[in-house]
PDB file of N, CA and C in Angstrom:
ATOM      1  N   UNK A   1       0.639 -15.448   2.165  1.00  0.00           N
ATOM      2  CA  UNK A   1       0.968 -14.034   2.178  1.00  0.00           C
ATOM      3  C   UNK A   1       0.207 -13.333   3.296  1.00  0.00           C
ATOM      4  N   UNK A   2       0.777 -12.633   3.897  1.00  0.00           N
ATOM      5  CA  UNK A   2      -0.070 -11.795   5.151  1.00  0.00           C
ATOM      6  C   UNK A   2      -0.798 -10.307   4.365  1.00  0.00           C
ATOM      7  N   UNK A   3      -1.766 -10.365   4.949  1.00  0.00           N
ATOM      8  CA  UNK A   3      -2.547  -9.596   4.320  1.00  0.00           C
ATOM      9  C   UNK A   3      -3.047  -8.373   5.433  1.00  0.00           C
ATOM     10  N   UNK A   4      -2.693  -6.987   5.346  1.00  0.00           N
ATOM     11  CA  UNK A   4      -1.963  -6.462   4.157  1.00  0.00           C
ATOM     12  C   UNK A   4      -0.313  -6.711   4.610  1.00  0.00           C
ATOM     13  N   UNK A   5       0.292  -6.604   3.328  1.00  0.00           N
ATOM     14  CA  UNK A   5       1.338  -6.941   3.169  1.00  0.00           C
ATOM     15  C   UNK A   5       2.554  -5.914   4.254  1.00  0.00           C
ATOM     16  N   UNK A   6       3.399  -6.291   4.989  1.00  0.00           N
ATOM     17  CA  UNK A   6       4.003  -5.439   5.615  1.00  0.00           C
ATOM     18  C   UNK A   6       4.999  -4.039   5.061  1.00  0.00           C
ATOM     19  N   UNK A   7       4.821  -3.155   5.427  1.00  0.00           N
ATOM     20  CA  UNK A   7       5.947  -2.243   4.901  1.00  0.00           C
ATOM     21  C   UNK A   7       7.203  -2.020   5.097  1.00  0.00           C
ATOM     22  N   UNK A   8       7.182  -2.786   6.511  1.00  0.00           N
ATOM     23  CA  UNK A   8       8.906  -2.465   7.214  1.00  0.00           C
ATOM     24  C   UNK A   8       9.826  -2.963   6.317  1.00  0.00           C
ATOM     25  N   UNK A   9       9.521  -4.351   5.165  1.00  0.00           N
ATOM     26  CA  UNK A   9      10.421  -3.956   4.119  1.00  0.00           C
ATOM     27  C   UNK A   9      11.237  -3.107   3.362  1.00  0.00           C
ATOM     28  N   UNK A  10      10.218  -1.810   2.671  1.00  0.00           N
ATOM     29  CA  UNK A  10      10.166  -0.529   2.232  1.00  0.00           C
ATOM     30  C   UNK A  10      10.724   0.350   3.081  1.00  0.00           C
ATOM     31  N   UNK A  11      10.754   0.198   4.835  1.00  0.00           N
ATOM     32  CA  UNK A  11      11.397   1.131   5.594  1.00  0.00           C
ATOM     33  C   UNK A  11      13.071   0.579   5.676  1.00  0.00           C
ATOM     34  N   UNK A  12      13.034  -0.920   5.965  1.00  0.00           N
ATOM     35  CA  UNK A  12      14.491  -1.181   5.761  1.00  0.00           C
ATOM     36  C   UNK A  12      15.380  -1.040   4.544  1.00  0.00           C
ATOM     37  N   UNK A  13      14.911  -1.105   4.017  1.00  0.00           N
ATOM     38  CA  UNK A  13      15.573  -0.890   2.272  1.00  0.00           C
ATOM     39  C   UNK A  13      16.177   0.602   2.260  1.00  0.00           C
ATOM     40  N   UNK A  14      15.160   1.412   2.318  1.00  0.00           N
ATOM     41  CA  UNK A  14      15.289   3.123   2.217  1.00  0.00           C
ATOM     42  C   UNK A  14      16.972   2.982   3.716  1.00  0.00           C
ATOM     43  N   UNK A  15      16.407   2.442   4.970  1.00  0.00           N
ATOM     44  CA  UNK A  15      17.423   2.962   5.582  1.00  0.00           C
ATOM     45  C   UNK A  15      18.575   2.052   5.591  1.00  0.00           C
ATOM     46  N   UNK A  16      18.642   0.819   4.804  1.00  0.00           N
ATOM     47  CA  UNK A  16      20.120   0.624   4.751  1.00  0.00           C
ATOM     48  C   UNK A  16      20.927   1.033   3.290  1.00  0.00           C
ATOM     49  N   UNK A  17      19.959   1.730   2.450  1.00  0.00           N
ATOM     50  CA  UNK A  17      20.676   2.786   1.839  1.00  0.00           C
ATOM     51  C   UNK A  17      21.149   4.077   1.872  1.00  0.00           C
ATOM     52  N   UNK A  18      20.734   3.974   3.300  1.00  0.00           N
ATOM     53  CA  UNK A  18      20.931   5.678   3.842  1.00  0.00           C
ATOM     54  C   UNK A  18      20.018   6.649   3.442  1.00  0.00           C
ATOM     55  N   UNK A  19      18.991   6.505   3.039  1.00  0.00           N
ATOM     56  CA  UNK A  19      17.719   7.251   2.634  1.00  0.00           C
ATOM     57  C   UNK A  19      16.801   7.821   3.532  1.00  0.00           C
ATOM     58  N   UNK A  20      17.216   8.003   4.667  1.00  0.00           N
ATOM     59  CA  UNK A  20      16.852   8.578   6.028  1.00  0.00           C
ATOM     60  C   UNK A  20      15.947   9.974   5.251  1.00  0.00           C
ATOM     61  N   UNK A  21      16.831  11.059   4.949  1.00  0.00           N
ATOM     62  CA  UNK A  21      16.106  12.350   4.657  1.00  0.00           C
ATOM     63  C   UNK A  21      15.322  12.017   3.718  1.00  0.00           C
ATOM     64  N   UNK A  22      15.060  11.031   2.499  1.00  0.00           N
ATOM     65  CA  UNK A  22      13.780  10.672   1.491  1.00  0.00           C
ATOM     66  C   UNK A  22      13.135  10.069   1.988  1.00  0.00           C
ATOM     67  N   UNK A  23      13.077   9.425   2.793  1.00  0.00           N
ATOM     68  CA  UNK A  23      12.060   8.904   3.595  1.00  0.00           C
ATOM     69  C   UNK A  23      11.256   9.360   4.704  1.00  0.00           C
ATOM     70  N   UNK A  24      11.725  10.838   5.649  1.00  0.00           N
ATOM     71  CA  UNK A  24      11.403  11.458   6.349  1.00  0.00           C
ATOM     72  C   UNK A  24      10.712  12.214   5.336  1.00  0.00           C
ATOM     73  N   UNK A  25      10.958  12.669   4.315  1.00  0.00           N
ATOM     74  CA  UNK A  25      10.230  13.501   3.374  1.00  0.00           C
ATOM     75  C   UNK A  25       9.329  13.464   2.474  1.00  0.00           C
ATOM     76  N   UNK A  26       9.146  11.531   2.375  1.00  0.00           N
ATOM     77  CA  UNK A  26       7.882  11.391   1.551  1.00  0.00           C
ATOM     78  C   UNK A  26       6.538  11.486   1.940  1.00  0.00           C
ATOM     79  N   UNK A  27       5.521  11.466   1.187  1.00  0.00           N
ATOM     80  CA  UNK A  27       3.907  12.226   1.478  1.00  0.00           C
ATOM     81  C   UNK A  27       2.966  10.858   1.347  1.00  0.00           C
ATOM     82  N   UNK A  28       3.726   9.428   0.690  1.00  0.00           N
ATOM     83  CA  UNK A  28       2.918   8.837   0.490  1.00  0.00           C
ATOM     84  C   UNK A  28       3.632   7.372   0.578  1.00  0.00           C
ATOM     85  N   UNK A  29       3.843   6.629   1.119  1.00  0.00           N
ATOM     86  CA  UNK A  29       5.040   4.956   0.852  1.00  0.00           C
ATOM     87  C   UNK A  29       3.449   3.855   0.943  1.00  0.00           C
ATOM     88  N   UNK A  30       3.884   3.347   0.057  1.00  0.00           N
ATOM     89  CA  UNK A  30       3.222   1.691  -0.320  1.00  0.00           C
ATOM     90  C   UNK A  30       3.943   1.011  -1.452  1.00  0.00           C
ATOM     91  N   UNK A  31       2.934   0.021  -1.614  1.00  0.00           N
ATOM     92  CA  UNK A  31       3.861  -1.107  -2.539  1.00  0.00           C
ATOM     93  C   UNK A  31       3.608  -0.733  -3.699  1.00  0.00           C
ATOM     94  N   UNK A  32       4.201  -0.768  -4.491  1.00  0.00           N
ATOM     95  CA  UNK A  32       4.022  -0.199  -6.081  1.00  0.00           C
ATOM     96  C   UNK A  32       2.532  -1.194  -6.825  1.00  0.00           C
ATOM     97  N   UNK A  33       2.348  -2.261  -6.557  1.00  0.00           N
ATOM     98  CA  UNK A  33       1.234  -3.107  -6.557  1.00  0.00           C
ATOM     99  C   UNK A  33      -0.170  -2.364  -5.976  1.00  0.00           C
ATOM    100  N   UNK A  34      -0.046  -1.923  -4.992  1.00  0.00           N
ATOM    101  CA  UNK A  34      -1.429  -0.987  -4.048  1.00  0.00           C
ATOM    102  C   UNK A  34      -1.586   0.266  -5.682  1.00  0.00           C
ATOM    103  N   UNK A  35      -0.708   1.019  -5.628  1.00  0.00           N
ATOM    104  CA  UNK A  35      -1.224   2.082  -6.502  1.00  0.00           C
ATOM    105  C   UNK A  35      -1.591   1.492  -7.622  1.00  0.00           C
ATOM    106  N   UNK A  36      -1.198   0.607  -8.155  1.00  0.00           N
ATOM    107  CA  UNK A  36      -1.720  -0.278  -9.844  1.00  0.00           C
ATOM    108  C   UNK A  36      -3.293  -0.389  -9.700  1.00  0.00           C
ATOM    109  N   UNK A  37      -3.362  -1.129  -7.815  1.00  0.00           N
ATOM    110  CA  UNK A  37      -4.834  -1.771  -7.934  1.00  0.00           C
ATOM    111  C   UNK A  37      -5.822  -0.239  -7.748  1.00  0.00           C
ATOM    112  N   UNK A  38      -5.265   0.698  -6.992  1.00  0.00           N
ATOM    113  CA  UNK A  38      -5.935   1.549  -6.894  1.00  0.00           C
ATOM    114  C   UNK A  38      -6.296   2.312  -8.229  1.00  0.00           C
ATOM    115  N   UNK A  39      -4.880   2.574  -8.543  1.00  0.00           N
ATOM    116  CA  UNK A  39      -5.591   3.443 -10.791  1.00  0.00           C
ATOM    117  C   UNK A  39      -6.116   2.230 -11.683  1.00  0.00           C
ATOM    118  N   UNK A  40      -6.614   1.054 -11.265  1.00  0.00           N
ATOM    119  CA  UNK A  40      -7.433   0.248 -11.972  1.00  0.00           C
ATOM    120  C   UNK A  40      -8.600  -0.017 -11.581  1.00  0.00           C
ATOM    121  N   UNK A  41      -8.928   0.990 -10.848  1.00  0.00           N
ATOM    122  CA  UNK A  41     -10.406   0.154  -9.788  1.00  0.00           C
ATOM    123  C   UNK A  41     -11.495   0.537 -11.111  1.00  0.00           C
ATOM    124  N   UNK A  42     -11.382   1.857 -11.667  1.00  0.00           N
ATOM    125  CA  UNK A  42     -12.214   2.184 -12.525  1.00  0.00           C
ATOM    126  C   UNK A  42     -12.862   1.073 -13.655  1.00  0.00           C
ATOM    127  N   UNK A  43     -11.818   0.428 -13.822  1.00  0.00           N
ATOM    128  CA  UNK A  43     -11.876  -0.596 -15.455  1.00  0.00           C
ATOM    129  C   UNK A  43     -12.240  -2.354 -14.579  1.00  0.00           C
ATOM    130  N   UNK A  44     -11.889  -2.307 -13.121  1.00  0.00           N
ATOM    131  CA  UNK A  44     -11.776  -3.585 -12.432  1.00  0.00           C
ATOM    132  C   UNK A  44     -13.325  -3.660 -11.542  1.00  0.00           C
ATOM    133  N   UNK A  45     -14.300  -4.131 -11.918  1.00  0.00           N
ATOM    134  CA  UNK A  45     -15.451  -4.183 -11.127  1.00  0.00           C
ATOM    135  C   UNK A  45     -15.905  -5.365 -10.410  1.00  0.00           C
ATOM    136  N   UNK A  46     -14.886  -6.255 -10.433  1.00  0.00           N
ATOM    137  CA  UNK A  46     -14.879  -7.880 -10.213  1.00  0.00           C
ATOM    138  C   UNK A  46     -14.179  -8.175  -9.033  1.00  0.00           C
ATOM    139  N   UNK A  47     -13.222  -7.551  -8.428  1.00  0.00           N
ATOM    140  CA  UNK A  47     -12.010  -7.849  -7.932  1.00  0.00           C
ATOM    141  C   UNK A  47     -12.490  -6.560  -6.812  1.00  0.00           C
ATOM    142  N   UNK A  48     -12.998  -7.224  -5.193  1.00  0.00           N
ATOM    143  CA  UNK A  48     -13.103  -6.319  -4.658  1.00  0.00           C
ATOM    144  C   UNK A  48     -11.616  -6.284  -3.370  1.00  0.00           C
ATOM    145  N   UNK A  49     -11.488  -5.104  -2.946  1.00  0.00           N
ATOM    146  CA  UNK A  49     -10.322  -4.777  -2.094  1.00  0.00           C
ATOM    147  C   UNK A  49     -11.036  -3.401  -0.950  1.00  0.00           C
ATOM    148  N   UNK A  50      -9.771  -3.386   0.115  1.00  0.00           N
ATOM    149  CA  UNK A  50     -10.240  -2.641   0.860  1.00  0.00           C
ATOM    150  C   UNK A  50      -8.706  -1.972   1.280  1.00  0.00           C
ATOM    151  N   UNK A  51      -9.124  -0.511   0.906  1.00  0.00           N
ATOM    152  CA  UNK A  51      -7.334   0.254   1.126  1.00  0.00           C
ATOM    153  C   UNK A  51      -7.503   1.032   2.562  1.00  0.00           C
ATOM    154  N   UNK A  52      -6.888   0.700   3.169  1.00  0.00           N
ATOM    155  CA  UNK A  52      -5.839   1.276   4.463  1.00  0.00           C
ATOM    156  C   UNK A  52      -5.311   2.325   4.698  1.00  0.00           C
ATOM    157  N   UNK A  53      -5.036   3.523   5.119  1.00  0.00           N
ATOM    158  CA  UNK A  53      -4.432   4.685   5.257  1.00  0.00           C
ATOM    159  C   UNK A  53      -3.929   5.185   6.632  1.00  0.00           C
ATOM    160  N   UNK A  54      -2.743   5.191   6.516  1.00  0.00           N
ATOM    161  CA  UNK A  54      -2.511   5.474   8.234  1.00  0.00           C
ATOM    162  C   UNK A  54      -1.563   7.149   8.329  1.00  0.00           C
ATOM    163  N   UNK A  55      -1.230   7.567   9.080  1.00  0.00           N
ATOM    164  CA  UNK A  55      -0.569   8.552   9.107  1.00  0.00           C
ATOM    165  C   UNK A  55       0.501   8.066   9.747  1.00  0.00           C
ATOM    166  N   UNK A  56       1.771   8.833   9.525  1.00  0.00           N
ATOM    167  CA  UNK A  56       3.385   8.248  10.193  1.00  0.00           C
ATOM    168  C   UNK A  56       4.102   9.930   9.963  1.00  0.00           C
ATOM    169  N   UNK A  57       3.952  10.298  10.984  1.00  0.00           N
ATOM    170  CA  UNK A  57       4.401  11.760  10.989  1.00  0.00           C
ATOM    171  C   UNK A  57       3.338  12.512   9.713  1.00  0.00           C
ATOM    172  N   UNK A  58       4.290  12.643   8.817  1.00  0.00           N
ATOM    173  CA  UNK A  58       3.293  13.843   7.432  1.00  0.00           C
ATOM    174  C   UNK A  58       3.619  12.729   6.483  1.00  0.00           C
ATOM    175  N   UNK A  59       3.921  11.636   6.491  1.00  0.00           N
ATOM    176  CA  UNK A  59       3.387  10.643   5.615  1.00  0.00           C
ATOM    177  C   UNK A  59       2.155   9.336   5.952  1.00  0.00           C
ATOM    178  N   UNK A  60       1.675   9.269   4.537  1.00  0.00           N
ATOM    179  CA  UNK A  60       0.341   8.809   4.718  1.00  0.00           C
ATOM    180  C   UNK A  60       0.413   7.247   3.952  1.00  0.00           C
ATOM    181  N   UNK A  61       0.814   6.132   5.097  1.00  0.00           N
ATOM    182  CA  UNK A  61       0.803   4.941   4.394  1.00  0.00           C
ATOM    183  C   UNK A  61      -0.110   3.993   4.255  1.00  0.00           C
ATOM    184  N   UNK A  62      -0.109   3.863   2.683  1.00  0.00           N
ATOM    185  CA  UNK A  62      -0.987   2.863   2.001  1.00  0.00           C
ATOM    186  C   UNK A  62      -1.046   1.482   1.869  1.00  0.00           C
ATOM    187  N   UNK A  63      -1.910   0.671   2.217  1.00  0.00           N
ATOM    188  CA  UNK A  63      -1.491  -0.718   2.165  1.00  0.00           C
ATOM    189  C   UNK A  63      -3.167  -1.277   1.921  1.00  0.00           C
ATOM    190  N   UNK A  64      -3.583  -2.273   0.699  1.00  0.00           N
ATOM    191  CA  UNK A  64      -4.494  -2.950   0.609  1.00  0.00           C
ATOM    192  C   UNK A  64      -4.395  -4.228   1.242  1.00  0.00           C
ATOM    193  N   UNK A  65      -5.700  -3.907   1.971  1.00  0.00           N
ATOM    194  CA  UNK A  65      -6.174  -5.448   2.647  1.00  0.00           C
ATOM    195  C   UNK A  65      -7.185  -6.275   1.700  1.00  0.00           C
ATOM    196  N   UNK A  66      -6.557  -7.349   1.468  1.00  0.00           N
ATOM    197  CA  UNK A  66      -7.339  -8.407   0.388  1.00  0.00           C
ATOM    198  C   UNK A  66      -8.372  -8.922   1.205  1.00  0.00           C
ATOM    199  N   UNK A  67      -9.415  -9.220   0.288  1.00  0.00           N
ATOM    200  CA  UNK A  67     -10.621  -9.621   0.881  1.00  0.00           C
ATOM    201  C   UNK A  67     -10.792 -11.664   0.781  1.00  0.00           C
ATOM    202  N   UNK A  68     -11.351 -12.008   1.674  1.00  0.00           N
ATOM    203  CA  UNK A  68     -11.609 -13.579   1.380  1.00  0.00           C
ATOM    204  C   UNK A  68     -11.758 -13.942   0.323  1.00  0.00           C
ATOM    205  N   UNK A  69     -12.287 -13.379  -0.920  1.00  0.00           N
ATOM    206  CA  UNK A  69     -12.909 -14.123  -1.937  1.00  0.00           C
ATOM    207  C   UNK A  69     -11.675 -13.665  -2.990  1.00  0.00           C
ATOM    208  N   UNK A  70     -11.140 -12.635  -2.682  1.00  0.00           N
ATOM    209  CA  UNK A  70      -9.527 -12.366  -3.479  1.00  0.00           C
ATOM    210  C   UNK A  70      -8.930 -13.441  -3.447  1.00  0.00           C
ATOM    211  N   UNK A  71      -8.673 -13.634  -1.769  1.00  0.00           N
ATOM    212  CA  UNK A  71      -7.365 -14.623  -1.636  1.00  0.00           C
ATOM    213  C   UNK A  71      -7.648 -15.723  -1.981  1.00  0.00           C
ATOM    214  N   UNK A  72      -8.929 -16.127  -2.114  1.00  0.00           N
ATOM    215  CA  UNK A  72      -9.730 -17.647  -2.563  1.00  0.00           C
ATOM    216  C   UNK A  72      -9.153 -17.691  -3.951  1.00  0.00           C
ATOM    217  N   UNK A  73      -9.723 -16.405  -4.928  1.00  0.00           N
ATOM    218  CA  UNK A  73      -9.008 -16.188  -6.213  1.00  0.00           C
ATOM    219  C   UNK A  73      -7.840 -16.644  -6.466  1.00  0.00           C
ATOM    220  N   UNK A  74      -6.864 -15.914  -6.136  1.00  0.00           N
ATOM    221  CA  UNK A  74      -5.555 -16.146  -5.840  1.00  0.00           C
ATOM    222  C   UNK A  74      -4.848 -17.622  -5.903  1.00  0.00           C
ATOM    223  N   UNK A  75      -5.337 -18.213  -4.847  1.00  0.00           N
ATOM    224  CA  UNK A  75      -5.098 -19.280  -4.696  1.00  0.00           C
ATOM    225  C   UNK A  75      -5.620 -20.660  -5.730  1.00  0.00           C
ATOM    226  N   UNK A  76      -6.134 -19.892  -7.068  1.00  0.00           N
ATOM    227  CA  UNK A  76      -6.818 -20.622  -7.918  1.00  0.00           C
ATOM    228  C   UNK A  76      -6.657 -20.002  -9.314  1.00  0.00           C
ATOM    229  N   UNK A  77      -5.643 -19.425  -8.962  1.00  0.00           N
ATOM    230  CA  UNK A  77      -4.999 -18.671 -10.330  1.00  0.00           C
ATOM    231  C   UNK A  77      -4.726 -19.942 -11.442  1.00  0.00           C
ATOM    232  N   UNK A  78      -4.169 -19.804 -12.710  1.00  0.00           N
ATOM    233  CA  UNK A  78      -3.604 -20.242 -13.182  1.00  0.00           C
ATOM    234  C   UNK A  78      -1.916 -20.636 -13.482  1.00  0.00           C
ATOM    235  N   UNK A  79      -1.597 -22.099 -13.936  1.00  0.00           N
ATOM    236  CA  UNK A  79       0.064 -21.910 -13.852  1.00  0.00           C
ATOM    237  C   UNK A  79       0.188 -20.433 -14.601  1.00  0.00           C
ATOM    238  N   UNK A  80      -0.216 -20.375 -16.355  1.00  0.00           N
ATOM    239  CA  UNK A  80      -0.078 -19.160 -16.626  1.00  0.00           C
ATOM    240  C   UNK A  80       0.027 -17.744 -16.005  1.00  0.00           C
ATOM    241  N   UNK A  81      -0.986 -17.472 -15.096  1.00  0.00           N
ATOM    242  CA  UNK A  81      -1.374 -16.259 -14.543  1.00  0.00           C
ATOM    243  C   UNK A  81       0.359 -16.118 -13.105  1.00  0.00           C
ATOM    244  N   UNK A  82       0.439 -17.514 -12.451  1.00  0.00           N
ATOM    245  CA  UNK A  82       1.059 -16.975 -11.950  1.00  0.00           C
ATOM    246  C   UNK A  82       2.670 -17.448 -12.615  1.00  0.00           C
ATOM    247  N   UNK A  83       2.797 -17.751 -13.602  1.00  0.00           N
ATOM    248  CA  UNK A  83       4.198 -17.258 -14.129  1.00  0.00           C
ATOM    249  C   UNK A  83       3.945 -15.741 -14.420  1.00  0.00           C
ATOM    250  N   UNK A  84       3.160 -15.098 -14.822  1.00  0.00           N
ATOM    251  CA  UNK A  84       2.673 -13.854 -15.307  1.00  0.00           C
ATOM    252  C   UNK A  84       3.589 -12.886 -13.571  1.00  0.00           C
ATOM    253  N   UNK A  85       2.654 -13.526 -12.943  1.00  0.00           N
ATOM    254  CA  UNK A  85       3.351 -12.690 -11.505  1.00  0.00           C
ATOM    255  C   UNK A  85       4.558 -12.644 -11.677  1.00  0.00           C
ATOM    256  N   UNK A  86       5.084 -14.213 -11.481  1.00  0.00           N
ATOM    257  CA  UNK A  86       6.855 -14.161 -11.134  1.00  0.00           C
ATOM    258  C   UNK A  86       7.196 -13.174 -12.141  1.00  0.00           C
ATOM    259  N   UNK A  87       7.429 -13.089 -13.451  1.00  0.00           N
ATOM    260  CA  UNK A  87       8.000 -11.892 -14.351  1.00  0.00           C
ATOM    261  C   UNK A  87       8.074 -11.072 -13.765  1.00  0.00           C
ATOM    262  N   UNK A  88       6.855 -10.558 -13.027  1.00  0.00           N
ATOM    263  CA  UNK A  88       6.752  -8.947 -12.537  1.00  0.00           C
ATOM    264  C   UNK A  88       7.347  -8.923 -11.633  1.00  0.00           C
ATOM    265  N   UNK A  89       7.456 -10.460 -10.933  1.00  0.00           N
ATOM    266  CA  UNK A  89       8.526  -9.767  -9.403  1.00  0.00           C
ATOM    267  C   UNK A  89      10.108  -9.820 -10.071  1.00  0.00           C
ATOM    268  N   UNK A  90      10.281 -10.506 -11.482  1.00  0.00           N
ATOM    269  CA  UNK A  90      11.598 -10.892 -11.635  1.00  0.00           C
ATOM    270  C   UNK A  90      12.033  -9.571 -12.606  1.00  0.00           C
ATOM    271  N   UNK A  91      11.080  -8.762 -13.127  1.00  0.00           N
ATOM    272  CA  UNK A  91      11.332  -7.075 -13.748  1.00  0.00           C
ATOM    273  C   UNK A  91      11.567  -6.545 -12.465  1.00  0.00           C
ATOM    274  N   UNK A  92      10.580  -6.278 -11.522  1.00  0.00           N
ATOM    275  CA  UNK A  92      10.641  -5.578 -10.757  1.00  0.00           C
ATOM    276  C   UNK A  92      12.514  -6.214  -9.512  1.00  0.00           C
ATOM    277  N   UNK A  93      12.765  -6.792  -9.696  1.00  0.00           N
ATOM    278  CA  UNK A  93      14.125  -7.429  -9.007  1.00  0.00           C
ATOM    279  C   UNK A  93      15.743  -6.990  -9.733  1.00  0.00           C
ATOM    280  N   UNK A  94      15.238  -7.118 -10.651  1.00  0.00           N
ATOM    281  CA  UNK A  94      16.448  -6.225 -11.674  1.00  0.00           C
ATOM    282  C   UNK A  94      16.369  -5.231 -11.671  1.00  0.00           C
ATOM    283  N   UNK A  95      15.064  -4.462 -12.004  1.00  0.00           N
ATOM    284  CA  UNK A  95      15.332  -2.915 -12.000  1.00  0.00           C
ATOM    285  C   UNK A  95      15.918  -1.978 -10.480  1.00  0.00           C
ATOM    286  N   UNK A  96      15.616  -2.844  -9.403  1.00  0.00           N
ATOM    287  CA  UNK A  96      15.663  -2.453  -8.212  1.00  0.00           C
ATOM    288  C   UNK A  96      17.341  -2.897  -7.807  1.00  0.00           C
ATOM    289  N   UNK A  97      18.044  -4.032  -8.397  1.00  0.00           N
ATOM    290  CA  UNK A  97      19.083  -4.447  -7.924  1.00  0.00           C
ATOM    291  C   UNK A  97      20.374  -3.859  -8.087  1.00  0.00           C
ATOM    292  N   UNK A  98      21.381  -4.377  -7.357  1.00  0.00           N
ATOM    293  CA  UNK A  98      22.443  -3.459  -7.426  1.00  0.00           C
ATOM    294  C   UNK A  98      23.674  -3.960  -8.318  1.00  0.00           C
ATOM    295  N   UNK A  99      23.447  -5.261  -8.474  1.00  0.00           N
ATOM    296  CA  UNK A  99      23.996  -6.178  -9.268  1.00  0.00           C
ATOM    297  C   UNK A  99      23.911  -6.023 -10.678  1.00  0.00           C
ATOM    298  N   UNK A 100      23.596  -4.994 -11.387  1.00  0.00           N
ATOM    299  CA  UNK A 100      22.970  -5.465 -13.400  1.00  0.00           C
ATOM    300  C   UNK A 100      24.643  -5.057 -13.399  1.00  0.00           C
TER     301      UNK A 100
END
């Protein structure tokens, strides 16, 4: 995984739905994952990260850069832990799709 994760995803998506004016108009674009880790830092004292902020006209994009000893983590997850992921990418794939 490249770290931090790219956004031009999030920009192509918005504009091949034609989302030009919501996207010129938002205040804040990142990955729905960045804001989780960010409203958990309080309860998470183990798991260190480092967040990113850039400006793009009057929006302000967010993107966490994982640290060495994360991605070491990561890479030493459990089968459990990361079936745990896939779910979330496979909720997060339906709710987003155009297909249900």
């Amino acid at each position: 995984h490249p770290y931090p994760a790219p956004l031009d995803p999030i920009f192509q998506s918005l504009r091949s739905e034609g989302k030009q004016e919501e996207l010129s108009q938002a205040s804040f674009i990142s990955w729905r994952g960045n804001i989780t880790k960010l409203l958990l830092t309080p309860w998470n004292k183990q798991d260190p990260w480092h967040m990113e902020a850039q400006m793009w006209g009057n929006t302000v994009l967010l993107n966490v850069t994982e640290t060495p000893s994360s991605i070491e983590n990561e890479s030493r997850r459990s089968e459990r832990a990361n079936r745990m992921c896939f779910w979330g990418f496979c909720f997060e794939d339906y709710c987003t799709s155009r297909d249900r």
